[in-house]
Every structure is written in structure tokens, then in C-alpha cells.
Protein backbone atom coordinates (compact mmCIF):
# COMPACT_ATOMS: atom_id res chain seq x y z
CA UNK A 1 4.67 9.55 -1.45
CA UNK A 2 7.80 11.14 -1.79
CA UNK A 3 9.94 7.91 -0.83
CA UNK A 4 12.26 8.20 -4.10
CA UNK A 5 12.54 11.42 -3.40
CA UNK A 6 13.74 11.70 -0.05
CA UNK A 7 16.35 8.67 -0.76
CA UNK A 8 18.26 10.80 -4.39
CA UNK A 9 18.06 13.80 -2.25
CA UNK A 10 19.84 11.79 0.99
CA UNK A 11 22.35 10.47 -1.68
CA UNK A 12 22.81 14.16 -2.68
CA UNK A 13 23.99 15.44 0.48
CA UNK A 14 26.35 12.71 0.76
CA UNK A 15 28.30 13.84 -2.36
CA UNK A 16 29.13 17.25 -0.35
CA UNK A 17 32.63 17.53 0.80
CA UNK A 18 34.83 19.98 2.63
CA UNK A 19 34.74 21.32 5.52
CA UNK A 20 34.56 24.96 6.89
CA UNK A 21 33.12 26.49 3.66
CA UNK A 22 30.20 26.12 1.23
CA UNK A 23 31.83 26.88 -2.11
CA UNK A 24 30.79 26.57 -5.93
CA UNK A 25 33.22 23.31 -6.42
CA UNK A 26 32.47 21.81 -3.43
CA UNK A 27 28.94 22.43 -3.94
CA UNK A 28 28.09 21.86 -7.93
CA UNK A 29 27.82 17.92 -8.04
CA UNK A 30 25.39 17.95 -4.97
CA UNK A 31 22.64 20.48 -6.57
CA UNK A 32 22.61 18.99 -10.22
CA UNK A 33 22.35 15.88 -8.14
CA UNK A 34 19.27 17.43 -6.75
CA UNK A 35 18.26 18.84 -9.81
CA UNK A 36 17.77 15.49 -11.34
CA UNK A 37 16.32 13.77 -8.54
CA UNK A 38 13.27 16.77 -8.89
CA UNK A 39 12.94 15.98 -12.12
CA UNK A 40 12.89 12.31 -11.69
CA UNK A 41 9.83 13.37 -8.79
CA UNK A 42 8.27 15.09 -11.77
CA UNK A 43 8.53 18.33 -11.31
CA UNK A 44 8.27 21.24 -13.14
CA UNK A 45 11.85 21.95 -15.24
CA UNK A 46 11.32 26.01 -14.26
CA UNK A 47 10.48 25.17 -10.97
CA UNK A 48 13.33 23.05 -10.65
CA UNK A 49 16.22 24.80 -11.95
CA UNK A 50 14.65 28.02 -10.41
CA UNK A 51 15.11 26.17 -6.91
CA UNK A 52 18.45 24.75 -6.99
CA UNK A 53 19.57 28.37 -8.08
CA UNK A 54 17.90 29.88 -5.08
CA UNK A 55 19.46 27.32 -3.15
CA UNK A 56 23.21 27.96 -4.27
CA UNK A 57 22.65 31.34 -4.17
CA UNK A 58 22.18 30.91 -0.76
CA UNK A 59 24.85 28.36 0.56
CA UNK A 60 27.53 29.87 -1.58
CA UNK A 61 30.18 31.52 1.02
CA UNK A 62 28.28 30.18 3.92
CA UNK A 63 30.59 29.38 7.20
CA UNK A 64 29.93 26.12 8.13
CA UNK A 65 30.30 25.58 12.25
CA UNK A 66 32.65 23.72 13.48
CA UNK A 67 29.71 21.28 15.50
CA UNK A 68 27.92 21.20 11.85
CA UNK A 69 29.25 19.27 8.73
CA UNK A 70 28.64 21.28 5.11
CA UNK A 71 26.18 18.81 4.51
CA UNK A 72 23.52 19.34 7.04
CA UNK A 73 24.01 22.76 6.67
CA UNK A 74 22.92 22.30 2.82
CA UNK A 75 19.87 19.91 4.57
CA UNK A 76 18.92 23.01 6.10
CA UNK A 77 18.93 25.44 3.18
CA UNK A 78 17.02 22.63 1.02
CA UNK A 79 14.36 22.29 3.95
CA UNK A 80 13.82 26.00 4.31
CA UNK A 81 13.39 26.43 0.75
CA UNK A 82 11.17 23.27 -0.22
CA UNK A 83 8.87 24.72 2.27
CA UNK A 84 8.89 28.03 0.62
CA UNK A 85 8.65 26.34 -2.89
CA UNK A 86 5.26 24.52 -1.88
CA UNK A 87 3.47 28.25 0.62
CA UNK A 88 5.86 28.42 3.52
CA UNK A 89 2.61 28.76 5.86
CA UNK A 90 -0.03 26.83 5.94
CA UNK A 91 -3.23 28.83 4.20
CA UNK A 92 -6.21 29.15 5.93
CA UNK A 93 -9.36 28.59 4.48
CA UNK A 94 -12.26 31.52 4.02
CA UNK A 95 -15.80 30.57 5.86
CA UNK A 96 -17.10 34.31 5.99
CA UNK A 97 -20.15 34.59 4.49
CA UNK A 98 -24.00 33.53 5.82
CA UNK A 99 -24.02 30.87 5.18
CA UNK A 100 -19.99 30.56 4.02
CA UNK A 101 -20.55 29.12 0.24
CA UNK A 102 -17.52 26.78 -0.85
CA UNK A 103 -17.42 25.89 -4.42
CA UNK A 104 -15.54 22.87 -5.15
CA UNK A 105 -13.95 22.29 -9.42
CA UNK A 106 -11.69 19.70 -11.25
CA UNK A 107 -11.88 17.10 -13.68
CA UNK A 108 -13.64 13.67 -13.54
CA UNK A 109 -11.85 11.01 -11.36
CA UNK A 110 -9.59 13.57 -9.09
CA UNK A 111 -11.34 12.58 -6.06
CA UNK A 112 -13.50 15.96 -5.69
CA UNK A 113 -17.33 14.46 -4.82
CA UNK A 114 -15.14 12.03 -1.84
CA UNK A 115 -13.19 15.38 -0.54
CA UNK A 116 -16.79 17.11 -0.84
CA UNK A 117 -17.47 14.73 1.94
CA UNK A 118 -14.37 14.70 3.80
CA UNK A 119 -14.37 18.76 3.90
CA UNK A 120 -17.78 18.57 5.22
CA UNK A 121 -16.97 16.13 7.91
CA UNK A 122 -13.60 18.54 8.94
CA UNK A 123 -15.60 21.76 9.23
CA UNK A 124 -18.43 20.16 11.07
CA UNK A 125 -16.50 18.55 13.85
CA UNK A 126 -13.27 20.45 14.40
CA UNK A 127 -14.97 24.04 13.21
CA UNK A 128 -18.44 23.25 14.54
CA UNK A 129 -20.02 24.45 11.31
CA UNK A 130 -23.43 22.80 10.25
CA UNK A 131 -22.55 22.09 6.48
CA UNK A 132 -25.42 21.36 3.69
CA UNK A 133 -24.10 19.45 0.63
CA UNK A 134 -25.12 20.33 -3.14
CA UNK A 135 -25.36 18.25 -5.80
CA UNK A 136 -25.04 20.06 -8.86
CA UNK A 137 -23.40 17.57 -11.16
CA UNK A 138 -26.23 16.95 -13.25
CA UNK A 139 -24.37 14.76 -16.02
CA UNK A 140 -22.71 11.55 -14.03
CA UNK A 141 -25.84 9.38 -13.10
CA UNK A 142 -24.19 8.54 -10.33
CA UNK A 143 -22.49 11.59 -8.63
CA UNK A 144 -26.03 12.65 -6.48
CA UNK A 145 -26.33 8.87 -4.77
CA UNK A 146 -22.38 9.00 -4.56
CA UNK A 147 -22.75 12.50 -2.32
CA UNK A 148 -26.27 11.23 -0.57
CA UNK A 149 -24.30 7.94 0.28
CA UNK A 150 -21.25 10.01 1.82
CA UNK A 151 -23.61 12.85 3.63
CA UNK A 152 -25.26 9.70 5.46
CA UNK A 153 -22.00 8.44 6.43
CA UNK A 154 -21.05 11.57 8.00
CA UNK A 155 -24.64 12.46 9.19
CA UNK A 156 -24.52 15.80 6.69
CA UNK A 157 -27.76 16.79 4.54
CA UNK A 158 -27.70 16.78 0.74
CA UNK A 159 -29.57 18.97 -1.42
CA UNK A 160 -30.46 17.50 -4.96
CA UNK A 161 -33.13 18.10 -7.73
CA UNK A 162 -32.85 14.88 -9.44
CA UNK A 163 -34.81 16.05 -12.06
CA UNK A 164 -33.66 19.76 -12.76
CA UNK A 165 -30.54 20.10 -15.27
CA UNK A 166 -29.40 23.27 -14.90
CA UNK A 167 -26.73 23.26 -12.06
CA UNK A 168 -26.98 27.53 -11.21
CA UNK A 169 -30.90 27.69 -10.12
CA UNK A 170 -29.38 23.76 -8.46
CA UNK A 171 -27.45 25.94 -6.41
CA UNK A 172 -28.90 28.97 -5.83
CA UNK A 173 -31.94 26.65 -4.75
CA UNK A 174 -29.51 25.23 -1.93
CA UNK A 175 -28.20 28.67 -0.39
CA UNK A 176 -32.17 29.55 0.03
CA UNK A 177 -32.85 26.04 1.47
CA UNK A 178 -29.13 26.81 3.89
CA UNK A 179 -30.49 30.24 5.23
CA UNK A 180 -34.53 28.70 5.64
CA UNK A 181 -32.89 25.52 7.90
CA UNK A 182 -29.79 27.22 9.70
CA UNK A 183 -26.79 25.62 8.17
CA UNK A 184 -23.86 28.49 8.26
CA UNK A 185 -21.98 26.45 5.72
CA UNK A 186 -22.82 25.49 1.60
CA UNK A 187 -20.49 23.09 -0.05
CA UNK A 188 -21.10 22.93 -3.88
CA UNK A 189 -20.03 19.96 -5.60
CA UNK A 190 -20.03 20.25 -9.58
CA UNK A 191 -19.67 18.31 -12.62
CA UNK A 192 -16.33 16.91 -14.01
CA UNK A 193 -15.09 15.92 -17.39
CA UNK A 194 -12.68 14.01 -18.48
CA UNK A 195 -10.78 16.35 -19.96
CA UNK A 196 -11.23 20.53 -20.26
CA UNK A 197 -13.96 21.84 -22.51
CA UNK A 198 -15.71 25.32 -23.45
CA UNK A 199 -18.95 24.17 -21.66
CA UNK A 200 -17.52 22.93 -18.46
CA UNK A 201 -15.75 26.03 -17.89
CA UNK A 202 -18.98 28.09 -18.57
CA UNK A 203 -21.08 26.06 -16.77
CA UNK A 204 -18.52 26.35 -13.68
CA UNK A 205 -17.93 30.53 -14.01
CA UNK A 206 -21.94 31.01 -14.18
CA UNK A 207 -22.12 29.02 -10.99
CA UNK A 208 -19.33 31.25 -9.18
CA UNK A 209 -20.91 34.13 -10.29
CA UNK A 210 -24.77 33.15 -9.19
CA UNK A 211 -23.56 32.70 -6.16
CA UNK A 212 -20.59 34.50 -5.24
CA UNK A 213 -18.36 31.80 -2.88
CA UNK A 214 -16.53 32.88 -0.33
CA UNK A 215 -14.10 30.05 -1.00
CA UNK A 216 -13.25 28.44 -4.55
CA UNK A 217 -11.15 25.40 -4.32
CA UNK A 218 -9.66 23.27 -7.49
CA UNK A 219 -9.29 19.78 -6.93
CA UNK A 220 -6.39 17.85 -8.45
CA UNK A 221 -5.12 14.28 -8.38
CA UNK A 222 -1.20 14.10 -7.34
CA UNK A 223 -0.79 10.67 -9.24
CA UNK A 224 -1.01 12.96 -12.81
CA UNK A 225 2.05 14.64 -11.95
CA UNK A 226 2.61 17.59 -14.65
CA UNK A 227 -0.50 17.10 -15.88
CA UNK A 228 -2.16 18.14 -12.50
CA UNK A 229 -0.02 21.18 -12.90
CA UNK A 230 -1.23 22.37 -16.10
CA UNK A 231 -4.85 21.28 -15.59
CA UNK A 232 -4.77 23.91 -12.33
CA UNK A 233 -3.19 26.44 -14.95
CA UNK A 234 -6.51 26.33 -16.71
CA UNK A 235 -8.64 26.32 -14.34
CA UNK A 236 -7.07 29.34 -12.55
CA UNK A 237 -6.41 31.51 -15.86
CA UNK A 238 -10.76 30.79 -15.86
CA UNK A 239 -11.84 30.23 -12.54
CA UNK A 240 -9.31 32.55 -10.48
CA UNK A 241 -9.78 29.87 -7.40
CA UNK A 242 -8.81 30.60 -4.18
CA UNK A 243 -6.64 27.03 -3.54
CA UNK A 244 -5.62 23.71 -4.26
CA UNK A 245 -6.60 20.34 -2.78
CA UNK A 246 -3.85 17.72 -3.61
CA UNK A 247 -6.01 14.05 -3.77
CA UNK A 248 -4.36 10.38 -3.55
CA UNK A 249 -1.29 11.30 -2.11
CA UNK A 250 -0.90 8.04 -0.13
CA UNK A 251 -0.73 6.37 -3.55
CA UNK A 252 2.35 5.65 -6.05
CA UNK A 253 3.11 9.37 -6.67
CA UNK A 254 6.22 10.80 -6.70
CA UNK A 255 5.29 14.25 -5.73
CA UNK A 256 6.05 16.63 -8.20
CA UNK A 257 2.40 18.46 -8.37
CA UNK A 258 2.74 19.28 -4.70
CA UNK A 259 6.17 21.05 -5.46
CA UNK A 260 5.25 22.53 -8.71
CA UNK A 261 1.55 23.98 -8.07
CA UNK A 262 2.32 26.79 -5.81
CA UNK A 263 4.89 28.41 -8.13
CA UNK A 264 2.92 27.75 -11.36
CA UNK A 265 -0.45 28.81 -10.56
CA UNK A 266 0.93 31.43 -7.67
CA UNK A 267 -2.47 29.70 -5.03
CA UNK A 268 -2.13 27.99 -1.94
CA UNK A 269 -2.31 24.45 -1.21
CA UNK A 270 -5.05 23.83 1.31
CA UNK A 271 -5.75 20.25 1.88
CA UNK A 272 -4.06 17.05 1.18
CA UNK A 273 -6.70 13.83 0.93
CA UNK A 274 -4.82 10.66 2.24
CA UNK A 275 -6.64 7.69 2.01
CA UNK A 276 -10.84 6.66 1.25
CA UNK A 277 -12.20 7.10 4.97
CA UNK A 278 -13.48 10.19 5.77
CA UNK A 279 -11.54 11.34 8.08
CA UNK A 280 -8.58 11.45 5.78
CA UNK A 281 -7.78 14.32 5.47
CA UNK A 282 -5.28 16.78 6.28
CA UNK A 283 -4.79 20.72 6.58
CA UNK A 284 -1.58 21.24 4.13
CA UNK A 285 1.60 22.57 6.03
CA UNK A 286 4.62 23.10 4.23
CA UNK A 287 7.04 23.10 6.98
CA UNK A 288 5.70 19.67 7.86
CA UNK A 289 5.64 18.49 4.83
CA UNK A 290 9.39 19.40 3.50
CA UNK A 291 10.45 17.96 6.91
CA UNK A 292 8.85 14.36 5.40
CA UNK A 293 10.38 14.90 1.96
CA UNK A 294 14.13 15.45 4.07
CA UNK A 295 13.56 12.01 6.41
CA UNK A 296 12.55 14.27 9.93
CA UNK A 297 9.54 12.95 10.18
CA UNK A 298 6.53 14.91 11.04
CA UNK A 299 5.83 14.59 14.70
CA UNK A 300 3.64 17.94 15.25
CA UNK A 301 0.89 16.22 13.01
CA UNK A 302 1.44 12.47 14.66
CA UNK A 303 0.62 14.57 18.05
CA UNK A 304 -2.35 16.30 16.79
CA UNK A 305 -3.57 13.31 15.18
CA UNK A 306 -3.54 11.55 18.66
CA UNK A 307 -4.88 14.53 20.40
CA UNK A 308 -8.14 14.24 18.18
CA UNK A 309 -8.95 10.79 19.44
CA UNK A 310 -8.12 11.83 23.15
CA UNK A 311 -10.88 12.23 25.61
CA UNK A 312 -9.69 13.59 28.87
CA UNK A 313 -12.54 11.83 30.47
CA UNK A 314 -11.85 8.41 29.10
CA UNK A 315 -8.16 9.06 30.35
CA UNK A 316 -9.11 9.63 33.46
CA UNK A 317 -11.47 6.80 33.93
CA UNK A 318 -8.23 4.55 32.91
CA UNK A 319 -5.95 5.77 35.28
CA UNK A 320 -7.97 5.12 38.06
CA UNK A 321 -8.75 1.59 36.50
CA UNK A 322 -4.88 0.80 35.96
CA UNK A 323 -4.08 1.89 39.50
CA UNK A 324 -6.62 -0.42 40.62
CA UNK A 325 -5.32 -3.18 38.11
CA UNK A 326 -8.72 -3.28 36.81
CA UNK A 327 -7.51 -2.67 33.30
CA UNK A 328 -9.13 -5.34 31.27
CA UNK A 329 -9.73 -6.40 27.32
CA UNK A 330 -12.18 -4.36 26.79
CA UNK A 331 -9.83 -1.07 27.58
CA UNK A 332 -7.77 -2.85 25.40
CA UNK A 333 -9.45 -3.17 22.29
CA UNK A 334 -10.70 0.65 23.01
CA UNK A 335 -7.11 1.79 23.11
CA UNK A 336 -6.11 -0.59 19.50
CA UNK A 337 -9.49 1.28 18.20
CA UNK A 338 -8.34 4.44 18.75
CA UNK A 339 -5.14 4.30 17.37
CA UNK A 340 -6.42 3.21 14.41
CA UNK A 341 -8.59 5.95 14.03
CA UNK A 342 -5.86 7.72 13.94
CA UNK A 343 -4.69 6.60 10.01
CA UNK A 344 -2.84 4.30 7.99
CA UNK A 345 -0.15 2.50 10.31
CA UNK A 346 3.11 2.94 7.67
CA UNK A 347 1.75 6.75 7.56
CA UNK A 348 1.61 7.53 11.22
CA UNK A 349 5.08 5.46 11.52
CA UNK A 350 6.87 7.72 8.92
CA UNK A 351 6.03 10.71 11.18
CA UNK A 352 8.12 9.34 13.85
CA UNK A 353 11.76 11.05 12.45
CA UNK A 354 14.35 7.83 11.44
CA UNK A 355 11.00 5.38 11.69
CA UNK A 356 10.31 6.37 7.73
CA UNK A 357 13.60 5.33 6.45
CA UNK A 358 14.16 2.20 8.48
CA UNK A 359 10.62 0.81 7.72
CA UNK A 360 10.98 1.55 4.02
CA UNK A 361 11.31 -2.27 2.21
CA UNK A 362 8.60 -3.11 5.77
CA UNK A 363 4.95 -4.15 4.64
CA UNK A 364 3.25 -2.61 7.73
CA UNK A 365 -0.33 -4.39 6.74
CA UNK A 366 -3.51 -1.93 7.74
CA UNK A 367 -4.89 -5.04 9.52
CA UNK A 368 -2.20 -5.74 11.86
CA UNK A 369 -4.30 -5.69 14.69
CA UNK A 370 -7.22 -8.20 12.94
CA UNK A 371 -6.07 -11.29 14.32
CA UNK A 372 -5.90 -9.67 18.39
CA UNK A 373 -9.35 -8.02 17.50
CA UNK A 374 -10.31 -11.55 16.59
CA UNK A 375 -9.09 -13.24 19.64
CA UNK A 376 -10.86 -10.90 22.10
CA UNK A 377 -14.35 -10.51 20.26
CA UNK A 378 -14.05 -14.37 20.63
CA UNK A 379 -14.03 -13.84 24.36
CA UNK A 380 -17.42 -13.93 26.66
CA UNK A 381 -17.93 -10.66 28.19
CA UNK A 382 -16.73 -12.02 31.36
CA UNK A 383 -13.37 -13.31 30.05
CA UNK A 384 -12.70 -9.52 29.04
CA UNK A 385 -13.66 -8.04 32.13
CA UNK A 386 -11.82 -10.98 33.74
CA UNK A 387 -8.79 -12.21 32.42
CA UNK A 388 -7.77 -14.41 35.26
CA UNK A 389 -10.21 -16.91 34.37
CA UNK A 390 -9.19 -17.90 31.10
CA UNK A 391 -7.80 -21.46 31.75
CA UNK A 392 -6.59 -23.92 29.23
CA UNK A 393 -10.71 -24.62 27.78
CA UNK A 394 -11.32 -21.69 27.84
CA UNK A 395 -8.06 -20.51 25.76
CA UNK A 396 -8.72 -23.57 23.08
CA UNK A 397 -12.17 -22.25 22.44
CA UNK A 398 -11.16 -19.09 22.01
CA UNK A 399 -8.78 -19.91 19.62
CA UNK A 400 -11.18 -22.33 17.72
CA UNK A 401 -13.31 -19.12 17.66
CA UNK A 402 -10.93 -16.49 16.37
CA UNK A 403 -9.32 -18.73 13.84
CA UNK A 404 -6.09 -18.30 15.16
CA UNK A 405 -3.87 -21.04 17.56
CA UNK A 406 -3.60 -21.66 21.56
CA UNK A 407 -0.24 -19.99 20.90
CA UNK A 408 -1.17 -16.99 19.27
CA UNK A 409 -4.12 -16.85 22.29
CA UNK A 410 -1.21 -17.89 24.90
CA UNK A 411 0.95 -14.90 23.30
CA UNK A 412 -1.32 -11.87 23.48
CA UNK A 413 -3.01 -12.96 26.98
CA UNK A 414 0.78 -12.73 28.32
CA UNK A 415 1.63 -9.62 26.52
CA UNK A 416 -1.46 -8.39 28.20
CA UNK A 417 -0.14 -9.30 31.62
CA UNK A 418 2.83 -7.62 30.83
CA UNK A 419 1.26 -4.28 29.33
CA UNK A 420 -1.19 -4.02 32.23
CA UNK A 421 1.67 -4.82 34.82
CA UNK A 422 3.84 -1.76 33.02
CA UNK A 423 1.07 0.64 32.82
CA UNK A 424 0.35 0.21 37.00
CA UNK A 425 3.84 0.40 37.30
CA UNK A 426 4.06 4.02 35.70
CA UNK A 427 0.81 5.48 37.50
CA UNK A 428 1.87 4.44 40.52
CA UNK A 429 5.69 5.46 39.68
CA UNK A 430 6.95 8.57 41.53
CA UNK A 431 7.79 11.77 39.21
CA UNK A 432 11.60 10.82 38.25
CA UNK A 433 11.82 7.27 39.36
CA UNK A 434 13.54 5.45 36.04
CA UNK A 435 11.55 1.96 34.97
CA UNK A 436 12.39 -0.29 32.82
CA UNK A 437 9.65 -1.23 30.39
CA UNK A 438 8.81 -4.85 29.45
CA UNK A 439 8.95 -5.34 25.55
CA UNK A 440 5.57 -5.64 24.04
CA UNK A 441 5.52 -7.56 20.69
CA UNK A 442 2.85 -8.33 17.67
């Protein structure tokens, strides 16, 4: 997301001359240039124009320093306001309540019965909540297995009644069968439609009322651009709901919702949904995410990402193993597993600042690691506790085994070597002493 984006408003920048001074000539051709290139990422005309005003009136009779050129001065204004533009702080999500009653809205197809499950998964293992999902779409045959299927997944219970059509006694039945089994947390999942009609937005305002949510959140795919923006209009003028959750937003979209919403329906985004697993999804931060829209990268959330699959313990326990140069395969394939817990690879590389733009036109396949997964699972347990013993045989069957070739085998055994000899090398380094680290290549 956001790729054309951040490339027109790069080539904006680069039409600012001068030095010493922001100034209405010097600065004209840059913001209509950026006034296009928003409205080329589909957003809102208003919001647009509205922006690039702000932003002029602000640079206009700026000094410029002499260690800073005119343009990244502008970069700064732009950033500061594009995180204003989409909340400027990242909004924080109501669980008061006994139990805390969420009550999730939007049309057919945005992705809301998925982030159901994905919300539900957050709150129960970063928030410690003990979540009970309700079915209360009582039109789509399949929306109740679709919700049983992901509450299974994420070991979450599911409250249904298959055979009872009317969605508000559905949920008032759930909060009674929340308080009666201890779960401090309701998540309310409700029909769709295709499009907005009388009876959907009834049937959705007498379930807010029944049961009074401490949290109302409208759902919205970012591939439908404008049309995302003026379905939340709706909703809101209805529903009044508490936030936004922006859906798809690893797909082809070019990110105009996300920079409209906020102004046009004056609510928060909350969440942003990045990819099918269920652990895809991410707290919305504006500062974060106009950094990503302006090329910086986002390396807060690449941290925090990696400090949700670290276990102190585990680190520990590899330390000592490295020091010992005990560190076999099977560390090895626990490390690759954990990174890719962590998200799509092209993602978490576009959080690394300059890594975004340089990998751009780069196909960074999701199963980059299958064929060195393959290798090692064709490995005996002993040849991964025990890499010195894997002699020519050995090596052929494994690469018989894997699919792959002796080289490809011969490659990652020696890149192996090389990674276990560099990691002993740093935990037995002394604090200061500069190493040079051997290259480590797919």
C-alpha cells in the first residue's frame, strides 16, 4: 500500500528549489504536485485541497537552516501533517464494561467476521482478556461455521443459536452466557449486505441499543477507496461508532480511505488488518504510518513485532548453547520460525527506512525460507543435533529428500558453519571489540 504514493510525493519534493527561504513561487509547483498525487491515491478532493493549504500555510516564510535543504524541511511539514490528517495519536480502544461488549458493523465482503477473529486473538493474548464470540448474522449460511472455524483456530468460544433469527435476544443471550462462564470480554459479529439498506441499519441500531457496547467499531475495506469513505459516512450519521478498522491493506490499494476517513467521518482509526493469518493485525498509529507513506520506514513497529516472538528464556538457553558451539539445526529452524511469525517478509523489510524503496521492483516470495525448511526436515534428528556428521551420503540423501540439489544442501550447511562461527564470535566478543561479520546469503 501506499507505494505510488510515496514515489509522486518523493518526485514532489524534488521540484523544490531555493535555498534559505520557503516562499509562494518557490513553493507552488511542489504542492499542486502533491495535490495530484493525493488524488491519484484516491483521496477525498476536500480533504486534499484542505491539506496542501494547511501545509503552505505553514511553510510559507519558513527559514530554512543552513544544514537543511527547503526540501526536507517541506518532508517535514508533509509528515507532521499526514499524521494529523489520518488522528495524530494512536486511539485506544474502550474495554470498560463487565463483561466489555464490542459490537463489530460493515458491509458484506469488508473482512469484518476474519477481524472478529483477529480482535479476539489481540485482546486475549497481549490484553489477557477471555473473549466469547457471537454470531448474530443470521442471513449468510455460512457466517456461524466461518466464526466457529476461526474461534477454534484461536482456541476462543462461539456463541450461536443456529436456529433463532432474530440477532438482539442472539445477543443479549451471549452477554448472559459471558457473565454465567467468566469471560470479561463480548465480541458481536453481525450481518452484512451488499450494499446499505433500511433493515440492516435497524437491525444493527436495535442491537446497540439491547445491549449498550462499550465499543462500536465500523469495518471497511481500503481496496474501495472513496467508496469506503462514504459507506463509513452512513454508518456513522446511523450508528454514531466509536472507530474505524481499515481491512486488506496489504493488497493493491492506493490508500486514500486511510487519509480521507478521519476528516470525513471526524472517528478514529483503530486497527489496520494486514494479511489472512490471525495474527495480522495491527494497532493503527499515525506517526508510523505517515513515516511509511514519506519512505522512513517504520522501525518502532519492526521492533515490537520482534519483541512479541521473543522469549527471554529461549534467549538465554541460546547463548549458553552458542558459547558452547552447541548451536545446531534445530535452533536454526526455531530462529527462521520465528521470524516468520513475525509477518509478510516485503512488509517487515519496508519498515527498515531506505529497505522499502530499494526493494520496490524485488519479488520477496513469502516462502523464501521453504526450500532450507525442506532441507533440514529431511535431516535425521541426529544430523540436526549434529552437523559434523553429514558426509557426502548423507548430503545426497538429503537432497534426494528435500527435492532440492547437493549444492543447494552444500550451500546452506556452509552458511551454517559460518552463522554459527559469527554468532560464538559475538558472545564471546568483549563489549567494544569491532568484528567483522561473514556474509550470510539465501
Amino acid at each position: 500500500m501506499f507505494e505510488n504514493l510515496s514515489d509522486r510525493l518523493d518526485r514532489s519534493f524534488k521540484l523544490l528549489k531555493g535555498e534559505g527561504r520557503i516562499t509562494e513561487i518557490n513553493v507552488a509547483e511542489t504542492l499542486k504536485d502533491v495535490r495530484r498525487a493525493l488524488l491519484d491515491a484516491d483521496v477525498n478532493y476536500k480533504v486534499a485541497k484542505q491539506f496542501t493549504d494547511t501545509v503552505k500555510e505553514k511553510a510559507l516564510g519558513q527559514n530554512v537552516l543552513t544544514a537543511v535543504k527547503p526540501s526536507q524541511l517541506m518532508v517535514k511539514i508533509v509528515h507532521d501533517e499526514l499524521a494529523e490528517l489520518m488522528g495524530g495519536t494512536a486511539a485506544e480502544i474502550d474495554l470498560t464494561g463487565s463483561p466489555a461488549i464490542i459490537l463489530m458493523s460493515g458491509l458484506q465482503g469488508s473482512g469484518k467476521t476474519t477481524f472478529t477473529g483477529k480482535l479476539a486473538n489481540m485482546l486475549k493474548t497481549k490484553k489477557g482478556r477471555k473473549p466469547l464470540l457471537v454470531a448474530c448474522d443470521v442471513y449468510r449460511p455460512a457466517a456461524i461455521e466461518q466464526l466457529r472455524i476461526l474461534g477454534e483456530q484461536i482456541g476462543v468460544p462461539v456463541y450461536s443459536e443456529p436456529e433463532n433469527k432474530n440477532p438482539v435476544q442472539i445477543a443479549q443471550n451471549a452477554i448472559k452466557e459471558a457473565k454465567a462462564n467468566g469471560n470479561n470480554l463480548v465480541i458481536v459479529d453481525t450481518a452484512g449486505r451488499l450494499a446499505i439498506d433500511e433493515q440492516m441499519m435497524q437491525e444493527i441500531a436495535a442491537i446497540k441499543n439491547a445491549i449498550e457496547p462499550s465499543e462500536t467499531l465500523f469495518v471497511v475495506d481500503a481496496m474501495t477507496g472513496q467508496d469506503a469513505v462514504n459507506t463509513a459516512k452512513e454508518f456513522n450519521d446511523r450508528l454514531n461508532f466509536d472507530g474505524v478498522v481499515l481491512t486488506k491493506l496489504d493488497g493493491d490499494t492506493r490508500g486514500g480511505a486511510a487519509l480521507s476517513i478521519r476528516t470525513v467521518v471526524t472517528k478514529p482509526i483503530k486497527f489496520v488488518g494486514t494479511g489472512e493469518k490471525m495474527d495480522a493485525l495491527d494497532v493503527f498509529h499515525p506517526g508510523r504510518m505517515a513515516d511509511r507513506i514519506l519512505g522512513m520506514g517504520d522501525i518502532v513497529s519492526l521492533v515490537e513485532r520482534a519483541q512479541e516472538q521473543y522469549d527471554e528464556e529461549e534467549a538465554k538457553r541460546l547463548q549458553k548453547k552458542i558459547a558452547k558451539n552447541q548451536f545446531d539445526f534445530n535452533d536454526f529452524i526455531a530462529q527462521i520460525h520465528q521470524i516468520k511469525k513475525m509477518g509478510n517478509l516485503k512488509d517487515l523489510a519496508a519498515m527498515i527506512p531506505g529497505v522499502g524503496k530499494a526493494l520496490k521492483n524485488v519479488d520477496i516470495d513469502d516462502n523464501a525460507f521453504k526450500s532450507i525448511e525442506a532441507i533440514i526436515y529431511s535431516m535425521t534428528p541426529a544430523e540436526r543435533t549434529n552437523p559434523a556428521i553429514l558426509n557426502g551420503s548423507r548430503r545426497q540423501r538429503i537432497a534426494q529428500g528435500s527435492g532440492t540439489n547437493v549444492q543447494e544442501v552444500n550451500r546452506l550447511i556452509k552458511q551454517f558453519d559460518e552463522t554459527r562461527k559469527m554468532m560464538r564470535m559475538l558472545t564471546n566478543a568483549k563489549p567494544g571489540a569491532g568484528k567483522k561479520l561473514p556474509s550470510f546469503r539465501k
